[in-house]
Protein backbone atom coordinates (compact mmCIF):
# COMPACT_ATOMS: atom_id res chain seq x y z
CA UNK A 1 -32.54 140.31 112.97
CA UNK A 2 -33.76 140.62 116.70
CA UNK A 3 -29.90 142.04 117.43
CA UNK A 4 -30.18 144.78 114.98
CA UNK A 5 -33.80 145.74 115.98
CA UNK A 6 -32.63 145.63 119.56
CA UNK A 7 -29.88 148.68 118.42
CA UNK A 8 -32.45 150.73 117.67
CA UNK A 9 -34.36 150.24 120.14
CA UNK A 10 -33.72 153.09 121.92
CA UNK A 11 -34.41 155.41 119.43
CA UNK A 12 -37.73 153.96 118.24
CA UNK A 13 -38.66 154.44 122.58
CA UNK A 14 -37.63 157.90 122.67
CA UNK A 15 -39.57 158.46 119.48
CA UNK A 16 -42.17 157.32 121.77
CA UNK A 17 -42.18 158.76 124.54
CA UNK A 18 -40.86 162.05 123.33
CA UNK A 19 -43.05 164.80 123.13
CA UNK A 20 -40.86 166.84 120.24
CA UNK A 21 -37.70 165.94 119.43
CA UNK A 22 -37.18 168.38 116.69
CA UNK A 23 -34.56 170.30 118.47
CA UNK A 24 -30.90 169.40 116.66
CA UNK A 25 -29.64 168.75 120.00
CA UNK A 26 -31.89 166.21 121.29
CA UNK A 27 -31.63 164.45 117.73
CA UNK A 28 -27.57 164.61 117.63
CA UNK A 29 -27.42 163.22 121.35
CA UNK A 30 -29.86 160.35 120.50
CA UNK A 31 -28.22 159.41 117.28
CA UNK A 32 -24.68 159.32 118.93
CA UNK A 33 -25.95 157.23 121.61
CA UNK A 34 -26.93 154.52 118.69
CA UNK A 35 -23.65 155.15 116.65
CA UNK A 36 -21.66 154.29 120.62
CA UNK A 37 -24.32 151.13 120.96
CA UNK A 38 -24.00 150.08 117.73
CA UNK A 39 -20.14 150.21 117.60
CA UNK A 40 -19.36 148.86 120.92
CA UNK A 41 -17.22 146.57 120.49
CA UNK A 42 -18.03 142.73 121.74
CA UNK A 43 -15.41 140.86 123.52
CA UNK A 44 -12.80 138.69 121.90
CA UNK A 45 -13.84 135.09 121.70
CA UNK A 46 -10.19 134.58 120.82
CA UNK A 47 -8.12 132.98 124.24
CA UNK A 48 -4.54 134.26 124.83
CA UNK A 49 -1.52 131.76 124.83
CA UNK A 50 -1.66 130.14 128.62
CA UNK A 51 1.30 130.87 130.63
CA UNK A 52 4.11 128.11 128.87
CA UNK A 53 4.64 125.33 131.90
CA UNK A 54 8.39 125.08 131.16
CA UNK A 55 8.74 122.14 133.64
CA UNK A 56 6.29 120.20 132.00
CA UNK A 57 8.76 120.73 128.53
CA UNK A 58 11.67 119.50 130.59
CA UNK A 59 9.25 116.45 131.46
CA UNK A 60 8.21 115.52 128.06
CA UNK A 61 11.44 115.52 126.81
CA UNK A 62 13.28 113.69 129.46
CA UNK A 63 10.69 110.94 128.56
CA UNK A 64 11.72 110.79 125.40
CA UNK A 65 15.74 111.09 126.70
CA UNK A 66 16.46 109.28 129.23
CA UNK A 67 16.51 105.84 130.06
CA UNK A 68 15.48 105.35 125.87
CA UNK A 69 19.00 104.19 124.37
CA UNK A 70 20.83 102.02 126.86
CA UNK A 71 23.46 101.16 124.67
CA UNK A 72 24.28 105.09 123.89
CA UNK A 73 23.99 105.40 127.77
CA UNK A 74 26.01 102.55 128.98
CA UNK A 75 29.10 103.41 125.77
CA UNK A 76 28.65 106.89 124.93
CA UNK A 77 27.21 109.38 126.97
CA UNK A 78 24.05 110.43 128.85
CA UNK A 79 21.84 113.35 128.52
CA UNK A 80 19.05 114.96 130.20
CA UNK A 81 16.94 118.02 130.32
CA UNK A 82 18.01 120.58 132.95
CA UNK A 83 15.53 123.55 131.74
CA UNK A 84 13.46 125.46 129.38
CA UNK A 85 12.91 128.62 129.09
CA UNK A 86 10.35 131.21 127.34
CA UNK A 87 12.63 134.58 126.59
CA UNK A 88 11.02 137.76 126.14
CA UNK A 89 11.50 140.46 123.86
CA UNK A 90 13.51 143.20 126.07
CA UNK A 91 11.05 146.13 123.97
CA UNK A 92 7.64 143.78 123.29
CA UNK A 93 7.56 142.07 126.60
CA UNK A 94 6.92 139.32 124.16
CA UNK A 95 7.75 135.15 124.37
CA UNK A 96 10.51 135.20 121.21
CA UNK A 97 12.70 132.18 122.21
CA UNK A 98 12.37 128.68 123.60
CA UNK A 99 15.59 127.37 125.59
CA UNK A 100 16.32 124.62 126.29
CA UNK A 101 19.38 123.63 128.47
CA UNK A 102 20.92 119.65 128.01
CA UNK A 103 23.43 118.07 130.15
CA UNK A 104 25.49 115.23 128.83
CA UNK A 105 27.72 113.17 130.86
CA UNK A 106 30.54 111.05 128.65
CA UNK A 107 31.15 107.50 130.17
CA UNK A 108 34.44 106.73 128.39
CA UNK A 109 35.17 109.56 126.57
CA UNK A 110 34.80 113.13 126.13
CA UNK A 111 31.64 113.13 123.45
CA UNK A 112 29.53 115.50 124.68
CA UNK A 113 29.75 117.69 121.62
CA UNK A 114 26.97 120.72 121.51
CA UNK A 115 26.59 119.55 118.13
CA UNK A 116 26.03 115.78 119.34
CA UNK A 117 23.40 116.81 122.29
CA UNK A 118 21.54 119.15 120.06
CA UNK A 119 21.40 115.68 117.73
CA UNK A 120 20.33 113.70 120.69
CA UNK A 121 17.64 116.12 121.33
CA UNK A 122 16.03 116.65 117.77
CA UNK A 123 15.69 112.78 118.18
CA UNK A 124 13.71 112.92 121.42
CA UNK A 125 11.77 116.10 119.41
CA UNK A 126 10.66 113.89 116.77
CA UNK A 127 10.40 110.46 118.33
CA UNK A 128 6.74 110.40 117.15
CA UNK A 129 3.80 112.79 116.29
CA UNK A 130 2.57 113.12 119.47
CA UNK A 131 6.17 114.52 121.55
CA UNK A 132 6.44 117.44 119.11
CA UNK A 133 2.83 118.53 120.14
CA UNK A 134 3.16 117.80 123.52
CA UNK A 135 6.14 120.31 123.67
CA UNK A 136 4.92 122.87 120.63
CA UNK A 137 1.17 122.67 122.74
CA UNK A 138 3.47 124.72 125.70
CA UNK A 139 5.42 127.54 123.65
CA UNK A 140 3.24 130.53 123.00
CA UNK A 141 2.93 131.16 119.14
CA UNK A 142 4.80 134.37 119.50
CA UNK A 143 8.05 132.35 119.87
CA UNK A 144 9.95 132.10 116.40
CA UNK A 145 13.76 130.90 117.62
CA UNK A 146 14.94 127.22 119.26
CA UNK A 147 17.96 127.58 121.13
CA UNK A 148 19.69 124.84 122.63
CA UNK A 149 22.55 125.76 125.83
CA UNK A 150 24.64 122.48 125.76
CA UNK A 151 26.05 121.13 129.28
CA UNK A 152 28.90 118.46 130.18
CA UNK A 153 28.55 117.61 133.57
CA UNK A 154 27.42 120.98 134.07
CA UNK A 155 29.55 123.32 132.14
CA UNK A 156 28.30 125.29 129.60
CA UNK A 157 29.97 124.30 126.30
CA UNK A 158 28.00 125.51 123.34
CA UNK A 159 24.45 127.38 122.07
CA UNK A 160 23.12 126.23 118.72
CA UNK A 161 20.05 128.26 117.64
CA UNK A 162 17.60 127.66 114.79
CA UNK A 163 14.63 128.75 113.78
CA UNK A 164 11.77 127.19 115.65
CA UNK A 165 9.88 126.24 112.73
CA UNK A 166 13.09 124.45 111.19
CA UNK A 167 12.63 122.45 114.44
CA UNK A 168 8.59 121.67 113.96
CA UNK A 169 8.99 121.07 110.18
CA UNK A 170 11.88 118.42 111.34
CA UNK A 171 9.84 116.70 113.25
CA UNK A 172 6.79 115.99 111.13
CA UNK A 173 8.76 115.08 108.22
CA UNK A 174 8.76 118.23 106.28
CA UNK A 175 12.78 118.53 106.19
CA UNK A 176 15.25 116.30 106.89
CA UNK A 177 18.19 116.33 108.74
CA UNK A 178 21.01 117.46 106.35
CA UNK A 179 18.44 120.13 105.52
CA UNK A 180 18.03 120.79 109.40
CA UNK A 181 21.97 120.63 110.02
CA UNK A 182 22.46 123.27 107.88
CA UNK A 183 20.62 125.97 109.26
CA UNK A 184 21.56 125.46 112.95
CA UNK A 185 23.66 128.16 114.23
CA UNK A 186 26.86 127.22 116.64
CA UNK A 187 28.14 129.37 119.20
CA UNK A 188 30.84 128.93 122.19
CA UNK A 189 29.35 129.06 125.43
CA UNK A 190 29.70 132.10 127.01
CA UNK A 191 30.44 131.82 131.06
């Protein structure tokens, strides 16, 4: 109530202190003046997406990668988080895709597979609740593809992209993984 008296405040003083404010003028000047106060807008209350802190992505997963299987990493192979990535829109200027870059190293033989590392990785994703958070908490809400650059021992060797939200409903139980597997999209490496 006290806002909207407050608007017209300054009418109701120059009504006031005005001697004669009959002239057209005067009276379109004064009610423009409460139209502009009136319709000013009031700043956003709404906070933009923080700058993503990519490293901390690479951290949360890596603690959710490495040193977690011992067996896989002793037999198999072992993989790690080398970087993430927020890519812009080249016309928007706006965060579109989350990378994320995985090397695997193969201990007896050659199984580090894009396919198998992007496996290894949906498993760190959804290890519980609170790791899919953790990393969704970081990517602004503008982003709407996952991609996933596969390494071995530091050679590219496969992308597989899927729609980020395949990746958050995967990890709080809303698909599951044959639904997951097949959506991803593989692609060879390029140099």
């Amino acid at each position: 109530m006290l806002k909207r008296i407050s608007l017209f405040m300054p009418l109701i003083l120059m009504i006031a202190c005005a001697t004669d404010i009959s002239d057209p003028q005067v009276q379109a000047a004064v009610i423009g003046s409460l139209t502009a106060t009136a319709w000013t807008p009031v700043p956003s209350t709404l906070t933009p997406t923080p700058e993503p802190n990519t490293s901390k992505i690479v951290e949360v997963l890596n603690s959710a990668m490495v040193g977690t299987d011992p067996l896989l990493e002793t037999v198999d192979a072992k993989f790690i988080v080398i970087d993430a990535r927020v890519l812009l829109n080249g016309f928007t200027k706006e965060a579109t895709v989350i990378s994320i870059h995985v090397d695997c190293e193969w201990v007896y033989s050659d199984s580090c597979t894009a396919e198998s590392t992007f496996v290894k990785l949906m498993k760190a994703i959804s290890a519980d609740d609170k790791m899919i958070e953790r990393v969704a908490g970081q990517i602004p809400a503008t982003v709407h593809t996952f991609e996933m650059l596969a390494f071995d021992r530091m050679k590219p060797n496969g992308v597989i992209t899927i729609p980020w939200n395949d990746v958050l409903d995967f990890s709080r139980g809303k698909i599951n993984g044959n639904q997951l597997g097949s959506r991803i999209i593989h692609q060879a490496a390029s140099p």
